[in-house]
PDB file of N, CA and C in Angstrom:
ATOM      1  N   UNK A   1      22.354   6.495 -21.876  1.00  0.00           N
ATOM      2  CA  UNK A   1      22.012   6.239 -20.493  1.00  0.00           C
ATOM      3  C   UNK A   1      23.205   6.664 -19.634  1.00  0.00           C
ATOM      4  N   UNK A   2      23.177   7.274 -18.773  1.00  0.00           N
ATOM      5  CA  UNK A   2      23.701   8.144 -17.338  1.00  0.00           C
ATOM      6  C   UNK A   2      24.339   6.800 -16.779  1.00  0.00           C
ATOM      7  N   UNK A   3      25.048   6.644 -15.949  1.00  0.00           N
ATOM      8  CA  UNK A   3      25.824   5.788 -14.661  1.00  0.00           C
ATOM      9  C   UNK A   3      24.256   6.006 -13.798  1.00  0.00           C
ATOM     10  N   UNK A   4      24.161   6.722 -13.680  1.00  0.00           N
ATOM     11  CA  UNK A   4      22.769   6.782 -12.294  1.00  0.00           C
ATOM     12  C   UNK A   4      21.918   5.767 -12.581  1.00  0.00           C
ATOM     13  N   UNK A   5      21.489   6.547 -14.280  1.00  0.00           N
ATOM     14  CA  UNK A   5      20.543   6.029 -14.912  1.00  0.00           C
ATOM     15  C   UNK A   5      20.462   4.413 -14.900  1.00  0.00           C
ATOM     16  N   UNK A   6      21.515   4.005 -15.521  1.00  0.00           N
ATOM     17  CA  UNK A   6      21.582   2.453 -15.045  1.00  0.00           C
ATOM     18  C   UNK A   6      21.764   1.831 -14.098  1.00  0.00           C
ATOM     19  N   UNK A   7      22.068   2.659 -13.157  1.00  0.00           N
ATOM     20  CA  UNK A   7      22.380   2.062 -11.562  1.00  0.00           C
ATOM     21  C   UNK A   7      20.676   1.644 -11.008  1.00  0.00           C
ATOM     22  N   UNK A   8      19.563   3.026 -11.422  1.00  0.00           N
ATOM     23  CA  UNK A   8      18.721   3.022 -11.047  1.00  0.00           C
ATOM     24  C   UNK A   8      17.731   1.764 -12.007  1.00  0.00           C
ATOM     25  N   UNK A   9      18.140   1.442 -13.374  1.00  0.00           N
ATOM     26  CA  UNK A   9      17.381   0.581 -14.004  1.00  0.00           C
ATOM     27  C   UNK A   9      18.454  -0.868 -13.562  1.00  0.00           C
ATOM     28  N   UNK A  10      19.721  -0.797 -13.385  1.00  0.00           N
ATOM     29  CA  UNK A  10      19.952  -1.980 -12.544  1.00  0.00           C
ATOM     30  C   UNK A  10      19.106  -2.678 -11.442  1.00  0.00           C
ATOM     31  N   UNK A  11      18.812  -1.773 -10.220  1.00  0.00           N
ATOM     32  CA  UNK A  11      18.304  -2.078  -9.121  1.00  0.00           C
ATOM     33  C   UNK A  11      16.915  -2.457  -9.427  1.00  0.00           C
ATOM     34  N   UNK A  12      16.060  -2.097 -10.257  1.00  0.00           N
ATOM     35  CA  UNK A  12      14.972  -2.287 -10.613  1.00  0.00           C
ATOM     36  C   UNK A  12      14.850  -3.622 -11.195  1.00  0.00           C
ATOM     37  N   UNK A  13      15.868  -3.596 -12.241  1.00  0.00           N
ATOM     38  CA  UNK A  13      16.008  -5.438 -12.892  1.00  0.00           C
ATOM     39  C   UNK A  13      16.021  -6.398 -11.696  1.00  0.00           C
ATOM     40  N   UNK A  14      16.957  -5.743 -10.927  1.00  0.00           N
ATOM     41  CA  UNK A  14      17.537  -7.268 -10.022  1.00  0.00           C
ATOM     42  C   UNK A  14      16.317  -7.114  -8.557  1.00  0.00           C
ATOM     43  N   UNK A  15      15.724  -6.187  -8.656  1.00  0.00           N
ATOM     44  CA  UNK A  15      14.957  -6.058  -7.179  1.00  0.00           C
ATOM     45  C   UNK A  15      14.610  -7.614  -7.193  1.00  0.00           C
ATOM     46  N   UNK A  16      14.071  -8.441  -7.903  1.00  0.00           N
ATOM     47  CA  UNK A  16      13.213  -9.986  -7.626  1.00  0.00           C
ATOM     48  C   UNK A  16      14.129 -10.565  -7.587  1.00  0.00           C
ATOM     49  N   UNK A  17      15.512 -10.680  -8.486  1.00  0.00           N
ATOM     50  CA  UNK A  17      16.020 -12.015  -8.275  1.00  0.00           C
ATOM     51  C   UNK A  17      16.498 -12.817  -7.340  1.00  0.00           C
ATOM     52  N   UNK A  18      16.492 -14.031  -7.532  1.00  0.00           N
ATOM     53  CA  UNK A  18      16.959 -15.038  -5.960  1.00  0.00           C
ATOM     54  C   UNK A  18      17.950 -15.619  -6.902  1.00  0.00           C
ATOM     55  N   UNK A  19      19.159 -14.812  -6.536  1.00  0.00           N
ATOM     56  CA  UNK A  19      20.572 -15.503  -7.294  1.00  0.00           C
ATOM     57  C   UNK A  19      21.048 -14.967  -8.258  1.00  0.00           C
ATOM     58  N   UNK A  20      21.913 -15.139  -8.974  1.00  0.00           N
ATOM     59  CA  UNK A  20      22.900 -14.950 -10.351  1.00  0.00           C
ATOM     60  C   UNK A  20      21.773 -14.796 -11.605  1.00  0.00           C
ATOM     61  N   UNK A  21      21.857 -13.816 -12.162  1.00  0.00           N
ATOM     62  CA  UNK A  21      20.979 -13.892 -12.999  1.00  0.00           C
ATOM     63  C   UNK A  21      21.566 -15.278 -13.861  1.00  0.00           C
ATOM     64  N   UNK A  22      20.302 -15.525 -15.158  1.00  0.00           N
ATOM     65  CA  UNK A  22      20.455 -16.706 -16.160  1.00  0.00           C
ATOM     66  C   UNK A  22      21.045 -15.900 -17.384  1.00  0.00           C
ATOM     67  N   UNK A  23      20.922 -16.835 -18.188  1.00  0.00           N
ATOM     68  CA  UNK A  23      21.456 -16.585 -19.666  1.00  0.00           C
ATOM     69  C   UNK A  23      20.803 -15.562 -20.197  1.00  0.00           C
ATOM     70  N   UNK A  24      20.008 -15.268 -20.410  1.00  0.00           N
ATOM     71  CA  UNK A  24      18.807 -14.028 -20.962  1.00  0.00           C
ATOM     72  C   UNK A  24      19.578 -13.096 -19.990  1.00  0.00           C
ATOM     73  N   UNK A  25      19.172 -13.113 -18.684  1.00  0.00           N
ATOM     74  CA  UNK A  25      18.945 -11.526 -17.469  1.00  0.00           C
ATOM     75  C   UNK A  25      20.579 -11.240 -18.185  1.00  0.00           C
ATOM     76  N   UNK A  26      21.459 -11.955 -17.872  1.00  0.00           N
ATOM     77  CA  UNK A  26      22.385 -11.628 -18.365  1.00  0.00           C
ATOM     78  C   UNK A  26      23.370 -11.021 -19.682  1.00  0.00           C
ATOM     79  N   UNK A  27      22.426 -11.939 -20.156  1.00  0.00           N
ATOM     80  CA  UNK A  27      22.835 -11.245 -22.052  1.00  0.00           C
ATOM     81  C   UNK A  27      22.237  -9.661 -21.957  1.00  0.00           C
ATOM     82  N   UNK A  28      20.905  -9.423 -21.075  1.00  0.00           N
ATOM     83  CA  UNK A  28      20.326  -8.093 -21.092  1.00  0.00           C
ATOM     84  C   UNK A  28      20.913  -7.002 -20.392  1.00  0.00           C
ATOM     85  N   UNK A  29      21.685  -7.311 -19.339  1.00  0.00           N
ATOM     86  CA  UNK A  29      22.646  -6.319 -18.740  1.00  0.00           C
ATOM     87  C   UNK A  29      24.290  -6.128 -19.455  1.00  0.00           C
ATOM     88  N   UNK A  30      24.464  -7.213 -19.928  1.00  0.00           N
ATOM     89  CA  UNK A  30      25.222  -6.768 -21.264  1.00  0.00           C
ATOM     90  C   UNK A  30      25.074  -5.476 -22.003  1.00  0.00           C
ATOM     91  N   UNK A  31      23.817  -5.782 -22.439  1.00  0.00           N
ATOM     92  CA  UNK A  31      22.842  -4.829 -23.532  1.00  0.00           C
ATOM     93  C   UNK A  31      23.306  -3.651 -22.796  1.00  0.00           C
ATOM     94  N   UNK A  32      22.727  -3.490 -21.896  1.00  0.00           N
ATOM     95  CA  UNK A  32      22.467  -2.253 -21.173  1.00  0.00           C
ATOM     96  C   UNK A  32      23.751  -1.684 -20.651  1.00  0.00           C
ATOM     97  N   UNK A  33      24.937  -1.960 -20.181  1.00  0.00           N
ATOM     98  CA  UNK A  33      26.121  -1.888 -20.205  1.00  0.00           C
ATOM     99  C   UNK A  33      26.429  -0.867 -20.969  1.00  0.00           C
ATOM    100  N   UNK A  34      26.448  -1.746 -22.534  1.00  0.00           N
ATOM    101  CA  UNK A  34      26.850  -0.887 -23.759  1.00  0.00           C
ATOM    102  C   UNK A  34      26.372   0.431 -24.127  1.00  0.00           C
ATOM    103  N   UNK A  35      25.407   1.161 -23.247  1.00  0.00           N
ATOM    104  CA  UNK A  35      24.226   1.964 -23.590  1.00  0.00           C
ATOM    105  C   UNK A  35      24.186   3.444 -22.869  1.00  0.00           C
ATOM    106  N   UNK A  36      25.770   3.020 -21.712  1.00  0.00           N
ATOM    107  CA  UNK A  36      26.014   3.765 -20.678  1.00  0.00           C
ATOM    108  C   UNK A  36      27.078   4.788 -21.505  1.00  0.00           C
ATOM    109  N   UNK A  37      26.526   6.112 -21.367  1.00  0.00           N
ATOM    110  CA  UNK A  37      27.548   6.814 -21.949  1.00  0.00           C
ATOM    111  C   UNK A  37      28.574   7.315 -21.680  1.00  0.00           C
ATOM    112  N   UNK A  38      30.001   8.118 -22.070  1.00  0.00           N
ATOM    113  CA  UNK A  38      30.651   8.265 -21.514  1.00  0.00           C
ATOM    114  C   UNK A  38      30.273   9.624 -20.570  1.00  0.00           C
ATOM    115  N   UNK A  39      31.251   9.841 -20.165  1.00  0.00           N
ATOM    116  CA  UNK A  39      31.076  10.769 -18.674  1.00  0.00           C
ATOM    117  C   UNK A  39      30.936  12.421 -19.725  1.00  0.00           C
ATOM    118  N   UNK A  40      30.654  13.076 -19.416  1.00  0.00           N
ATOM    119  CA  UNK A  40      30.362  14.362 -20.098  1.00  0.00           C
ATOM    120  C   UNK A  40      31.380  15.468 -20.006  1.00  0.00           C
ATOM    121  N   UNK A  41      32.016  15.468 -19.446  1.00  0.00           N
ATOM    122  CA  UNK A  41      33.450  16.040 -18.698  1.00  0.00           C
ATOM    123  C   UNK A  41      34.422  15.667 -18.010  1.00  0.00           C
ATOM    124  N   UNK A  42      35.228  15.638 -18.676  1.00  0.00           N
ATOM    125  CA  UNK A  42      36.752  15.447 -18.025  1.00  0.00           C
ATOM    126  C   UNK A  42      37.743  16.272 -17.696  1.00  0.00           C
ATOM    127  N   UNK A  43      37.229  17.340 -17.130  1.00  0.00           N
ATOM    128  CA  UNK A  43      37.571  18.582 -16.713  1.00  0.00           C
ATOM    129  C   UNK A  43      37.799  18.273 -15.038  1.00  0.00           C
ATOM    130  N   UNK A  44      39.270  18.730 -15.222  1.00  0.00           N
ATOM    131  CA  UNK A  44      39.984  18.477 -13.566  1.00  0.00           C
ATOM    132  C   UNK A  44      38.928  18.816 -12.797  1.00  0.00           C
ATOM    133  N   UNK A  45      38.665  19.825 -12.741  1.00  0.00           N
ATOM    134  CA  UNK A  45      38.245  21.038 -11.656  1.00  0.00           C
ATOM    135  C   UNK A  45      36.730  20.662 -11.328  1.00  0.00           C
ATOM    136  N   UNK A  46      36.073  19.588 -11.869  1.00  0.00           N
ATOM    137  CA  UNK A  46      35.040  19.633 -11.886  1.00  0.00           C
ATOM    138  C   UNK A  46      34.153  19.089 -10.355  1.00  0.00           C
ATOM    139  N   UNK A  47      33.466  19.433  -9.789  1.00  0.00           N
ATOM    140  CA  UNK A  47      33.209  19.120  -8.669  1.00  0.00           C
ATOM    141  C   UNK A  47      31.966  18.207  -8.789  1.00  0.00           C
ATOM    142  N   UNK A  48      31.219  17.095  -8.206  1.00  0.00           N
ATOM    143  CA  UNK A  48      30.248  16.645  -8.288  1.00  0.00           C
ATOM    144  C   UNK A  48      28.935  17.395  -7.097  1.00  0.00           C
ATOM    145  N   UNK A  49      29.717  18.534  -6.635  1.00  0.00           N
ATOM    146  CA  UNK A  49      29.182  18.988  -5.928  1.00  0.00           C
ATOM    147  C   UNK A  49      28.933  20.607  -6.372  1.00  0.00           C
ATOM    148  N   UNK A  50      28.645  20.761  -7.511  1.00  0.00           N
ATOM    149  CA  UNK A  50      28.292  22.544  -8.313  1.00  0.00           C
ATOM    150  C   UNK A  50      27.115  22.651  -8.258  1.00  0.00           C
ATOM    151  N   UNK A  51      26.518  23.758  -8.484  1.00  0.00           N
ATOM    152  CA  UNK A  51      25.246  24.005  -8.339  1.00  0.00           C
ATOM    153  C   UNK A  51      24.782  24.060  -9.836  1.00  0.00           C
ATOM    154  N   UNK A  52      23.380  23.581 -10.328  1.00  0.00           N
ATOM    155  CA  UNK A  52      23.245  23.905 -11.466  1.00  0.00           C
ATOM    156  C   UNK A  52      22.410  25.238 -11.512  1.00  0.00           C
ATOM    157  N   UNK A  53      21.843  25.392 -13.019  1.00  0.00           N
ATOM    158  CA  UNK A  53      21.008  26.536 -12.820  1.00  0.00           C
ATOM    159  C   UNK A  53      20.147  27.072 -12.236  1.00  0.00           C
ATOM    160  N   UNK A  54      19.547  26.147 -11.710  1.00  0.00           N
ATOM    161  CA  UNK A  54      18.050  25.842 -10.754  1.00  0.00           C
ATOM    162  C   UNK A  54      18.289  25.845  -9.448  1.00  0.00           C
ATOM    163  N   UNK A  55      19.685  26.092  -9.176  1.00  0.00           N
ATOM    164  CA  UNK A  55      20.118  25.985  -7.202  1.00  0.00           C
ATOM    165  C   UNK A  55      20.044  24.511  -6.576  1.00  0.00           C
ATOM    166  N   UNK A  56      20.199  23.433  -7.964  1.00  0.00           N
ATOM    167  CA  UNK A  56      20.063  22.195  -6.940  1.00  0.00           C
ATOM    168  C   UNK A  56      20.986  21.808  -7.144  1.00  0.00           C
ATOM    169  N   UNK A  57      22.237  20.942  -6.159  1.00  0.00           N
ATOM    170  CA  UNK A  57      23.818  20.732  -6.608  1.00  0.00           C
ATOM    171  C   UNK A  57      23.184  19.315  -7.249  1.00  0.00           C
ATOM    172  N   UNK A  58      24.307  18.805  -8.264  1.00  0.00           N
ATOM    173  CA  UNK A  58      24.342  17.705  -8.850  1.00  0.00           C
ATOM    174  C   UNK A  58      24.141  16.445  -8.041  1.00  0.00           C
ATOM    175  N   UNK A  59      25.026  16.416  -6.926  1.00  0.00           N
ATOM    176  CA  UNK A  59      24.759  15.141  -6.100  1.00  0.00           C
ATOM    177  C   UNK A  59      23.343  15.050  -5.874  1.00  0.00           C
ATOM    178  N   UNK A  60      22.404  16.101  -5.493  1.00  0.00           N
ATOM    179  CA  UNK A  60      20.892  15.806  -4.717  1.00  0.00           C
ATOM    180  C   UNK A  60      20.287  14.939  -6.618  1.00  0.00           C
ATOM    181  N   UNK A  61      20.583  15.719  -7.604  1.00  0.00           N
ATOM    182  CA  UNK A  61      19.825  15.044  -8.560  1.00  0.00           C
ATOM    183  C   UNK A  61      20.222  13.630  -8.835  1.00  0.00           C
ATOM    184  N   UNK A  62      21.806  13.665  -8.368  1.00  0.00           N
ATOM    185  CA  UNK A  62      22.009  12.173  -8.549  1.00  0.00           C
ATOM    186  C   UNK A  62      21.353  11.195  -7.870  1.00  0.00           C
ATOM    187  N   UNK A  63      21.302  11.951  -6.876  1.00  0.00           N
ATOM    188  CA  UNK A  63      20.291  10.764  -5.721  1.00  0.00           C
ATOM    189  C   UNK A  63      18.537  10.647  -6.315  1.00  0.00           C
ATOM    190  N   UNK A  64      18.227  11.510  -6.830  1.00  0.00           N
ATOM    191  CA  UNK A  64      17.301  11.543  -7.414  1.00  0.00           C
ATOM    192  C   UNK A  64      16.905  10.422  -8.133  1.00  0.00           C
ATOM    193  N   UNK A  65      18.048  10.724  -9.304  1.00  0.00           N
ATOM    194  CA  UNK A  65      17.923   9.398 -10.095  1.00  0.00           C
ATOM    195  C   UNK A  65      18.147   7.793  -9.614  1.00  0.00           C
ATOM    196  N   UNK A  66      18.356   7.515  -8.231  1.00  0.00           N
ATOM    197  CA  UNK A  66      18.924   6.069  -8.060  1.00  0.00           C
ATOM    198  C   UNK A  66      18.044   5.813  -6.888  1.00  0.00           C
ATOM    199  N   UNK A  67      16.307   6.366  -7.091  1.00  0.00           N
ATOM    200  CA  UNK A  67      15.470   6.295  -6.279  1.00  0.00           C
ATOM    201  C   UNK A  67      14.111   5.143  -7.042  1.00  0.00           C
ATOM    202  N   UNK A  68      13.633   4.433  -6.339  1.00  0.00           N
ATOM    203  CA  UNK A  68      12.828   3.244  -6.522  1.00  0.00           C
ATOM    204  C   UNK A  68      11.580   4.161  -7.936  1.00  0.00           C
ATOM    205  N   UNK A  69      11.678   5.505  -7.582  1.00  0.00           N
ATOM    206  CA  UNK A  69      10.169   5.692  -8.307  1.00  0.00           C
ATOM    207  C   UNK A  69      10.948   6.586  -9.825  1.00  0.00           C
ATOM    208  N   UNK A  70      11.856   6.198 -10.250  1.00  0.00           N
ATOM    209  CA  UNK A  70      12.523   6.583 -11.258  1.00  0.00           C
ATOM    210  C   UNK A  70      11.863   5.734 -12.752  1.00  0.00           C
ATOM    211  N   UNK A  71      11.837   6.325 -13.568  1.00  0.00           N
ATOM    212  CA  UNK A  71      11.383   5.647 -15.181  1.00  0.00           C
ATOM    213  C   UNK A  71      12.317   4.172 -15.534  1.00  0.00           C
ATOM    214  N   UNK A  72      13.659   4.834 -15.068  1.00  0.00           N
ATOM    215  CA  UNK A  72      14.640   3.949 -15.244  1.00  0.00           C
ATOM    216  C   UNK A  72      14.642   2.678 -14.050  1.00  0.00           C
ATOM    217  N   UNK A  73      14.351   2.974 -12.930  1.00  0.00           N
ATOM    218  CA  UNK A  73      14.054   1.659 -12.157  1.00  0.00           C
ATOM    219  C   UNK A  73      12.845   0.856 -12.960  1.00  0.00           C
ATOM    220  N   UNK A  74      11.756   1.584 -13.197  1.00  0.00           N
ATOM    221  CA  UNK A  74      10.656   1.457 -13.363  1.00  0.00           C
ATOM    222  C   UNK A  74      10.669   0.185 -15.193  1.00  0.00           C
ATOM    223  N   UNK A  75      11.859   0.867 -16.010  1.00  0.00           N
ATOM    224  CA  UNK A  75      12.102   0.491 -17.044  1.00  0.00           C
ATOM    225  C   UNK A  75      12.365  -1.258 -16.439  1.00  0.00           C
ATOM    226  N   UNK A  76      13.878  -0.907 -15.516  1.00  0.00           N
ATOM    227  CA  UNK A  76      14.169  -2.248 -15.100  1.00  0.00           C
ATOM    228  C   UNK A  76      13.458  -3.344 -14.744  1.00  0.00           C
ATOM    229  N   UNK A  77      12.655  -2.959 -13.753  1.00  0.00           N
ATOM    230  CA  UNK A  77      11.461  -3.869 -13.511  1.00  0.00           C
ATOM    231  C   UNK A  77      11.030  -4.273 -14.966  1.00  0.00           C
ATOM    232  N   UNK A  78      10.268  -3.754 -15.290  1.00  0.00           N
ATOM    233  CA  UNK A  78       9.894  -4.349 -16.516  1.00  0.00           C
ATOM    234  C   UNK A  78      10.328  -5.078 -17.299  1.00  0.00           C
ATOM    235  N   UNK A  79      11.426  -4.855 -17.478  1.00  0.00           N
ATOM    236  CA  UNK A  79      12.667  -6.142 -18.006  1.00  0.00           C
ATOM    237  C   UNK A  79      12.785  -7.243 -17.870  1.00  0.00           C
ATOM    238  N   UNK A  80      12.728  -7.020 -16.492  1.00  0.00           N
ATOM    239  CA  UNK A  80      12.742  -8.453 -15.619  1.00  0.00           C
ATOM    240  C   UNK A  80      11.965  -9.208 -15.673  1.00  0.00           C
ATOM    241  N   UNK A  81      10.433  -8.356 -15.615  1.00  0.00           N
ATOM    242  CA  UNK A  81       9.683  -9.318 -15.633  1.00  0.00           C
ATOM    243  C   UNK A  81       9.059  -9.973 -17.440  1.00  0.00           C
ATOM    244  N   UNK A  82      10.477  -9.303 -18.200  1.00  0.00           N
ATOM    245  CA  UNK A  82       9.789  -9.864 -19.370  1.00  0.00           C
ATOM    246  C   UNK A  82      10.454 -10.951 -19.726  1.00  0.00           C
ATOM    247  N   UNK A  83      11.662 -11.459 -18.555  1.00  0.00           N
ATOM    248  CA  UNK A  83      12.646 -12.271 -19.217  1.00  0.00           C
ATOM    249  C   UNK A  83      11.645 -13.936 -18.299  1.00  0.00           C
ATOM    250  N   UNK A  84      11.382 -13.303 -17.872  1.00  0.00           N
ATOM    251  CA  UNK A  84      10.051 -14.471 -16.742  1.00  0.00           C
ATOM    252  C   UNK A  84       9.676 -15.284 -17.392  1.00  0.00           C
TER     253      UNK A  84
END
């Protein structure tokens, strides 16, 4: 899982909650924590702003991913509502 990726299944978990998650929500973002991979390059030069092959720079896909109608929000939700 991407930084986005979990940012976007973060927001999805927590969209309902009223407060601190509990013992479960919590043990599960643990989980999910661990799941985040490392960064793919550690190359000085690297810009978050390159174009990929397709002409779309990285930032627009990042935003992509940390949008409500994502698998990974979509995952989150679901989570949530299984810890219910």
């Amino acid at each position: 899982m991407t930084p986005s990726e979990f940012k976007a299944w973060f927001e999805g978990f927590t969209e309902n909650m009223k407060g601190p998650p509990g013992e479960k929500a919590w043990a599960r973002i643990q989980a999910r924590v661990k799941e985040i991979a490392p960064a793919a390059s550690s190359y000085i030069g690297w810009s978050p702003y390159y174009q990929n092959s397709f002409g779309v720079s990285n930032t627009y896909a990042q935003n992509i991913a940390n949008t409500s109608s994502t698998p990974f929000y979509n995952l989150g939700m679901s989570d949530a509502q299984s810890m219910e």
